[in-house]
C-alpha atoms as a PDB file:
ATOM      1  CA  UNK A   1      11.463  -7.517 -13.136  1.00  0.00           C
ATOM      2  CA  UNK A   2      14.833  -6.882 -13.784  1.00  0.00           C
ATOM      3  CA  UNK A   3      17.766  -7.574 -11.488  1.00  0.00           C
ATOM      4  CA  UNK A   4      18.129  -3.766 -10.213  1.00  0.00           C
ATOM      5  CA  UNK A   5      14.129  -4.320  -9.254  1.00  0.00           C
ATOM      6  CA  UNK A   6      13.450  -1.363 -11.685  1.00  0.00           C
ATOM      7  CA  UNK A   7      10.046  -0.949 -13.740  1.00  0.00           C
ATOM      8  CA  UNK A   8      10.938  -1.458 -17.611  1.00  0.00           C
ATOM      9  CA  UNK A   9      11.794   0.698 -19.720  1.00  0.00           C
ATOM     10  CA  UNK A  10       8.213   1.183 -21.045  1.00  0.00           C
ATOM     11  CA  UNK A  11       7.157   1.839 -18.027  1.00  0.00           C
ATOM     12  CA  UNK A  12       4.615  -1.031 -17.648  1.00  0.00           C
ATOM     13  CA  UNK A  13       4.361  -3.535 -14.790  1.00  0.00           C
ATOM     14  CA  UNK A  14       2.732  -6.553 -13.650  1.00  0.00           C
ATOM     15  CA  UNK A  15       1.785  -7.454 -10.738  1.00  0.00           C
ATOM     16  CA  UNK A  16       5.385  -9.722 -10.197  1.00  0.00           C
ATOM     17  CA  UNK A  17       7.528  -6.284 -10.419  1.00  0.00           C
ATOM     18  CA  UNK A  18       4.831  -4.668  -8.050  1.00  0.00           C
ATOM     19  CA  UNK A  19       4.976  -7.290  -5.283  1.00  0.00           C
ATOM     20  CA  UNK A  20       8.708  -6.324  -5.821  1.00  0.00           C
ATOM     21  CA  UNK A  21       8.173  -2.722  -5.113  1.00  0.00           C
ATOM     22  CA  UNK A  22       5.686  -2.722  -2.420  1.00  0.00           C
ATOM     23  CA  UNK A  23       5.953  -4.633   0.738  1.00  0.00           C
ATOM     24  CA  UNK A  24       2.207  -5.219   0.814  1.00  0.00           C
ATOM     25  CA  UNK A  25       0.268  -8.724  -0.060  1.00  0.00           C
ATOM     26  CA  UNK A  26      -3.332  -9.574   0.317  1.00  0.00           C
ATOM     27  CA  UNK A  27      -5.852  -8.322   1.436  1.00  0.00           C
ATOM     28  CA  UNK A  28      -4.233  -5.100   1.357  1.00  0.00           C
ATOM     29  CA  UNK A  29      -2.120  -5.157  -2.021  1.00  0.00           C
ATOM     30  CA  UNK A  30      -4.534  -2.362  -3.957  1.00  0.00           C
ATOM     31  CA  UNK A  31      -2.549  -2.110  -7.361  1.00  0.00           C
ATOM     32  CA  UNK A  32      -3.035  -4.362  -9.907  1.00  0.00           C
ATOM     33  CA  UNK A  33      -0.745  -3.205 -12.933  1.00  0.00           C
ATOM     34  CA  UNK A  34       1.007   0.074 -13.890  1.00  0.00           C
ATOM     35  CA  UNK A  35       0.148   1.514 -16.907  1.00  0.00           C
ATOM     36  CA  UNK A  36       2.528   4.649 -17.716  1.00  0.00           C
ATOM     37  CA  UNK A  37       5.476   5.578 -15.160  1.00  0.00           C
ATOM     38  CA  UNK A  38       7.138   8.983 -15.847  1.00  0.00           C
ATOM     39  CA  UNK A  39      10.024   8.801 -13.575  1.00  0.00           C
ATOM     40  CA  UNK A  40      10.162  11.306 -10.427  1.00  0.00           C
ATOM     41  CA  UNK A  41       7.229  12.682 -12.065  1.00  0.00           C
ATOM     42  CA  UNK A  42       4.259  10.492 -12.363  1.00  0.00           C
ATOM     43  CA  UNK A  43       2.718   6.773 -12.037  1.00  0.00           C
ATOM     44  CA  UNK A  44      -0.611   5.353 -13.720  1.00  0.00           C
ATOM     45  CA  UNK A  45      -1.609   2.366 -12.166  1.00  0.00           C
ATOM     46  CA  UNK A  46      -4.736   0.158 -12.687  1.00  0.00           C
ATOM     47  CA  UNK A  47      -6.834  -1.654  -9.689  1.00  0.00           C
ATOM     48  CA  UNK A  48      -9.467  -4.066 -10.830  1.00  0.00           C
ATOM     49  CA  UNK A  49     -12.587  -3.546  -7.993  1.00  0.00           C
ATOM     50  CA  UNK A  50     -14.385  -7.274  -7.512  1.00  0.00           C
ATOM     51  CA  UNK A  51     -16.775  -8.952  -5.493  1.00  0.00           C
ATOM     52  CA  UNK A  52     -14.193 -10.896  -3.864  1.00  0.00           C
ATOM     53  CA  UNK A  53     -13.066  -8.119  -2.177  1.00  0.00           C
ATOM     54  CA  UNK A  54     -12.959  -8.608   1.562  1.00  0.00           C
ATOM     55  CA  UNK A  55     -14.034  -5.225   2.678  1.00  0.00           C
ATOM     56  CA  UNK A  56     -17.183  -6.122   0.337  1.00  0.00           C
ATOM     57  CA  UNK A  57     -18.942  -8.376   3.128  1.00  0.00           C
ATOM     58  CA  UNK A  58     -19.076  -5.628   5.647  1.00  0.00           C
ATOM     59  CA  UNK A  59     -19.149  -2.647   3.261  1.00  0.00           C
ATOM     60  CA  UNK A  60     -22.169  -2.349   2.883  1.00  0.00           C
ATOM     61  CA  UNK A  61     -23.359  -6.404   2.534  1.00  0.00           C
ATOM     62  CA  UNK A  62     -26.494  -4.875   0.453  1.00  0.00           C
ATOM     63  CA  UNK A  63     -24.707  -2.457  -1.211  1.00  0.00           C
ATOM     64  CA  UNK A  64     -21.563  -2.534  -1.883  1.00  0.00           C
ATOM     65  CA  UNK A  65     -18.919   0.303  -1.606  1.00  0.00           C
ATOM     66  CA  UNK A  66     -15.219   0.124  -1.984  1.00  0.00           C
ATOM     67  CA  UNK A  67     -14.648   2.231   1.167  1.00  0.00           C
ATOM     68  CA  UNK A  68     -12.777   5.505   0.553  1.00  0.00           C
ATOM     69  CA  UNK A  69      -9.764   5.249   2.965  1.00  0.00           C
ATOM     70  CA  UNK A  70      -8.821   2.328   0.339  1.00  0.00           C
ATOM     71  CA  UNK A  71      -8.767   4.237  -3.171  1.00  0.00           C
ATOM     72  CA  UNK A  72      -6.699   6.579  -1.127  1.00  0.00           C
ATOM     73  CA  UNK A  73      -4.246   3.807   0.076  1.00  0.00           C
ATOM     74  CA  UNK A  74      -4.302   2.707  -3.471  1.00  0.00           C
ATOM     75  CA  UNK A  75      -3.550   5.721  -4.194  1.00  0.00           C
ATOM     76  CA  UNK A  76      -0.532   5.920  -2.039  1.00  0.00           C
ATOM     77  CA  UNK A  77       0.684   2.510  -2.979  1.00  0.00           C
ATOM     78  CA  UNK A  78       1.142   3.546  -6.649  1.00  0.00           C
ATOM     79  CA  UNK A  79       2.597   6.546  -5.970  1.00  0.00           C
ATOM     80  CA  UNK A  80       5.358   4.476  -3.203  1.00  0.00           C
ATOM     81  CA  UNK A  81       6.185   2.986  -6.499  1.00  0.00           C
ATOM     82  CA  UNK A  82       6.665   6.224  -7.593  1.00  0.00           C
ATOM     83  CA  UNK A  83       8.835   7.207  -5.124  1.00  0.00           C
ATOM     84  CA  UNK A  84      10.558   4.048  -4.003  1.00  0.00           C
ATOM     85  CA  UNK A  85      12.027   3.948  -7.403  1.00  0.00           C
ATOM     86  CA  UNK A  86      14.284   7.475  -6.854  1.00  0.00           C
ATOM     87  CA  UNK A  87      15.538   5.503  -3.690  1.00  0.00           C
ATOM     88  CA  UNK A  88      18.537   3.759  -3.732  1.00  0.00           C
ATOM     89  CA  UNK A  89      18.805   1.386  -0.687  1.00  0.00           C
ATOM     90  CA  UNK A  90      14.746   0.780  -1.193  1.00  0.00           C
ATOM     91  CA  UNK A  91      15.024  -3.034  -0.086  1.00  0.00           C
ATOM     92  CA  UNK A  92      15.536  -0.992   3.261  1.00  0.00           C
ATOM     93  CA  UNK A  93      12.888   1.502   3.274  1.00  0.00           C
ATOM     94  CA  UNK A  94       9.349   2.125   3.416  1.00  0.00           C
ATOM     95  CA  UNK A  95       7.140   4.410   2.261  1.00  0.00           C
ATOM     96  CA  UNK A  96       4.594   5.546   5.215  1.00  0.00           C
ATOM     97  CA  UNK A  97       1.856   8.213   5.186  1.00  0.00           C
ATOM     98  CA  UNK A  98       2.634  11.705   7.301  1.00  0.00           C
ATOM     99  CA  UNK A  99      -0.836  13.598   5.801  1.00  0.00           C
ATOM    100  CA  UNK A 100      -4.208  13.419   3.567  1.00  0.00           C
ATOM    101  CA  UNK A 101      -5.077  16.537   2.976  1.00  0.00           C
ATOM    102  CA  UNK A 102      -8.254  17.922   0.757  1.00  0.00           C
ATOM    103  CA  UNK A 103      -9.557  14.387   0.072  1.00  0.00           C
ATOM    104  CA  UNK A 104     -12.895  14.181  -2.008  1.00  0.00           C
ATOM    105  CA  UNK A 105     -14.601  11.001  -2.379  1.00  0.00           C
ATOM    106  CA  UNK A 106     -17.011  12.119  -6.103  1.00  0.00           C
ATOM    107  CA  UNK A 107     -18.370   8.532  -6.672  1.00  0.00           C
ATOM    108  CA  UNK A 108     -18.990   5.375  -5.412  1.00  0.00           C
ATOM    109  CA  UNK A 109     -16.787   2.535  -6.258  1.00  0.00           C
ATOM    110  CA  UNK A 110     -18.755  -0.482  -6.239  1.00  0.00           C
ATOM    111  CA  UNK A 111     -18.031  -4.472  -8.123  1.00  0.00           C
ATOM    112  CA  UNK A 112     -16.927  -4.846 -11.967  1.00  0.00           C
ATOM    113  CA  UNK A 113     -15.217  -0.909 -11.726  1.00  0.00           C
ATOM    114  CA  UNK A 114     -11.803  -0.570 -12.724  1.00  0.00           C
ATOM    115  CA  UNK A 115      -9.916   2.465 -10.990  1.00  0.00           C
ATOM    116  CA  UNK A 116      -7.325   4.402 -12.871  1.00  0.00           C
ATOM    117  CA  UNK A 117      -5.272   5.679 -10.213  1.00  0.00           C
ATOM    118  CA  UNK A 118      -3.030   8.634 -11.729  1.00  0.00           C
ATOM    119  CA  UNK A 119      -0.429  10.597  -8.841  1.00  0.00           C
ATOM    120  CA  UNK A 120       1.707  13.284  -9.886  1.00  0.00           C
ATOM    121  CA  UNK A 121       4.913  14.412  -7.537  1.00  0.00           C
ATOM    122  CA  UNK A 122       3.909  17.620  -6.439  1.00  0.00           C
ATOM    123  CA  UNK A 123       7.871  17.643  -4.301  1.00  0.00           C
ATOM    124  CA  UNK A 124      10.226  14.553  -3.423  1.00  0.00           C
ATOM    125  CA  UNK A 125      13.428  14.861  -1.143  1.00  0.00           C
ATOM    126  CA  UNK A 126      15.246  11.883   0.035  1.00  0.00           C
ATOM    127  CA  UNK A 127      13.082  11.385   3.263  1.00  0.00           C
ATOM    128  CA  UNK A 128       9.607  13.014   2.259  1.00  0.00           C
ATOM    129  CA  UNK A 129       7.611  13.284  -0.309  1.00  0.00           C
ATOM    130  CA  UNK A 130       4.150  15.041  -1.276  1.00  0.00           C
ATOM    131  CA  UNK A 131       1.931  14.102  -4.333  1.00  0.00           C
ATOM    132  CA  UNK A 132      -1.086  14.094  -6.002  1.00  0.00           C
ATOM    133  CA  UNK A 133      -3.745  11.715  -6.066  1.00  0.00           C
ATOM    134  CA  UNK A 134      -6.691  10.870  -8.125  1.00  0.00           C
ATOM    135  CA  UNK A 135      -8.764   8.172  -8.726  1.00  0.00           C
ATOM    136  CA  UNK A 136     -10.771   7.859 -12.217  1.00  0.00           C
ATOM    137  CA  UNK A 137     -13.543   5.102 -12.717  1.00  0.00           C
ATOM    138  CA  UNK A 138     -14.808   5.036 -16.546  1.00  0.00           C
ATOM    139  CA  UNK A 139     -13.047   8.242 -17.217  1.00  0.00           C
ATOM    140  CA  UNK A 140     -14.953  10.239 -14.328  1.00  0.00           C
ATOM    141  CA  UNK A 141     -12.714  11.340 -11.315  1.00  0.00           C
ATOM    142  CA  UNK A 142     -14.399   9.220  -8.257  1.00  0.00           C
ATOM    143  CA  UNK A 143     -11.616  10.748  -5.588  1.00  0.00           C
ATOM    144  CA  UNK A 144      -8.691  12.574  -5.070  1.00  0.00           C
ATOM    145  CA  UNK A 145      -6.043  13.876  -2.659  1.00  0.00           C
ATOM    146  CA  UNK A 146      -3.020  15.305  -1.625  1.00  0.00           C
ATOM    147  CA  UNK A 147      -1.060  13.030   0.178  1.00  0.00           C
ATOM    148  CA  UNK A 148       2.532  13.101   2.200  1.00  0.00           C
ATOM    149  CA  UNK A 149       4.761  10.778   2.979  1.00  0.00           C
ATOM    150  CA  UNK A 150       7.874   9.878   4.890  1.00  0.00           C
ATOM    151  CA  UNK A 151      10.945   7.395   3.900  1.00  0.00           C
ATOM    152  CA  UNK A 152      11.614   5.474   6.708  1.00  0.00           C
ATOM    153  CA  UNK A 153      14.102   2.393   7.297  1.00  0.00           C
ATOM    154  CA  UNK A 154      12.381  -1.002   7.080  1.00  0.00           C
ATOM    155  CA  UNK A 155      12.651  -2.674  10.354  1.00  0.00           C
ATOM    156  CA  UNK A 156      11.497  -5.391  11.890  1.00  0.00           C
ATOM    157  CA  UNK A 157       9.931  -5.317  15.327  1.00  0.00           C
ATOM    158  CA  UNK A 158      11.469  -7.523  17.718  1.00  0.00           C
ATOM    159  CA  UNK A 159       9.435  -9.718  19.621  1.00  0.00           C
ATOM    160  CA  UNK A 160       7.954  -9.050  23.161  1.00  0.00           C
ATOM    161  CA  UNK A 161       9.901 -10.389  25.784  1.00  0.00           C
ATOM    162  CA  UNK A 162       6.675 -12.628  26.993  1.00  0.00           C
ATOM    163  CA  UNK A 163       6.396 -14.063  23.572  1.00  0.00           C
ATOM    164  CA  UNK A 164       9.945 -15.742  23.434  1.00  0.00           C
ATOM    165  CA  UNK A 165       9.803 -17.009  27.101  1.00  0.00           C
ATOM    166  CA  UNK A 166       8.869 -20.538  27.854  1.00  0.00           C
ATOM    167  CA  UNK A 167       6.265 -20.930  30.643  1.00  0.00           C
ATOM    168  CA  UNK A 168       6.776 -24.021  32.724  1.00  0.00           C
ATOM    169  CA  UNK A 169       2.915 -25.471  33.194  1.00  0.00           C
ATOM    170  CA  UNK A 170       1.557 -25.108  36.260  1.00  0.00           C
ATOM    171  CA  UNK A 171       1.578 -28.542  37.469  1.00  0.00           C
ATOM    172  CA  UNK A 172       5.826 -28.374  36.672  1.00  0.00           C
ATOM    173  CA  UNK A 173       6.373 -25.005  38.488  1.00  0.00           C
ATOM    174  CA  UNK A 174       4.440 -26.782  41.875  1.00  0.00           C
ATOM    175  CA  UNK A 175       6.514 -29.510  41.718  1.00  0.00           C
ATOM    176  CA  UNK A 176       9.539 -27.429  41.283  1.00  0.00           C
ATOM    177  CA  UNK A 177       8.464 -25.542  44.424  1.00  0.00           C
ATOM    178  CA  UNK A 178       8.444 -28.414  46.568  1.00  0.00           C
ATOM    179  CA  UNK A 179      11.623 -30.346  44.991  1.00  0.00           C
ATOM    180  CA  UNK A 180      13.258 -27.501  46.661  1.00  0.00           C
END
């Protein structure tokens, strides 16, 4: 990717520049290239469905079903790339759903299917955004959505309290106790 983290001019990235966008990584890193990127306007991105998929073992173990909350969160993940790339300080923000609104699930998504995940900007301010969604498997539309989101800084949750303190074992605190 290039040193601004910006998707090339042609408007085609691997999965490198997306790891660069997103802060997801497996198991939950849905997007496998982007195909066409329209900026402030519109992402293509491609996710390659396989058998490997961890969600495939419970999901159904007989049948399996690339569960729908997932081609919507792939969904969302391409268009974050979307979005993230209007955002200046984005090494700072993330992307997080507010709404999914009149989601249809038209097809199963099963092993060997390759989704064509196409989101258009429907409106984009600095700290919100709402878009478009839909899903396409062999040219047939298998879901789609509206979905919000929100801009939000990226922090890192501190630690509990319990987790940095050191506990004494319990044969140390009794002999503290009587020492005394």
């Amino acid at each position: 990717m290039t040193s601004e983290n910006q998707a090339p001019n042609d408007g085609v990235m691997n999965i490198g520049q997306i790891m660069d966008f997103l802060p997801h990584r497996y198991p939950f890193l849905l997007i496998d290239r982007v195909v066409e990127f329209e900026r402030a306007k519109r992402i293509v991105a491609i996710k390659n469905v396989t058998i490997n998929e961890p969600f495939f073992n419970g999901h159904f173990p007989d049948y399996p079903i690339m569960p729908g909350v997932l081609v919507v969160e792939a969904m969302a993940q391409a268009g974050c790339i979307l979005l993230l790339k209007e955002v200046a300080d984005r090494e700072q923000k993330l992307v997080v759903f507010t709404g999914i609104e009149l989601a249809k699930f038209r097809r199963p998504i099963t092993p060997g299917d390759q989704l064509r995940l196409e989101v258009n900007v429907l409106s984009f301010r600095p700290r919100q955004g709402r878009m478009e969604g839909k899903a396409f498997v062999d040219g047939k539309l298998a879901c789609e959505a509206t979905l919000t989101c929100a801009v939000v800084p990226r922090q890192r949750r501190s630690e509990p309290a319990s987790a940095t303190k050191v506990e004494q074992p319990a044969a140390e605190q009794a002999e503290a106790v009587t020492a005394e």
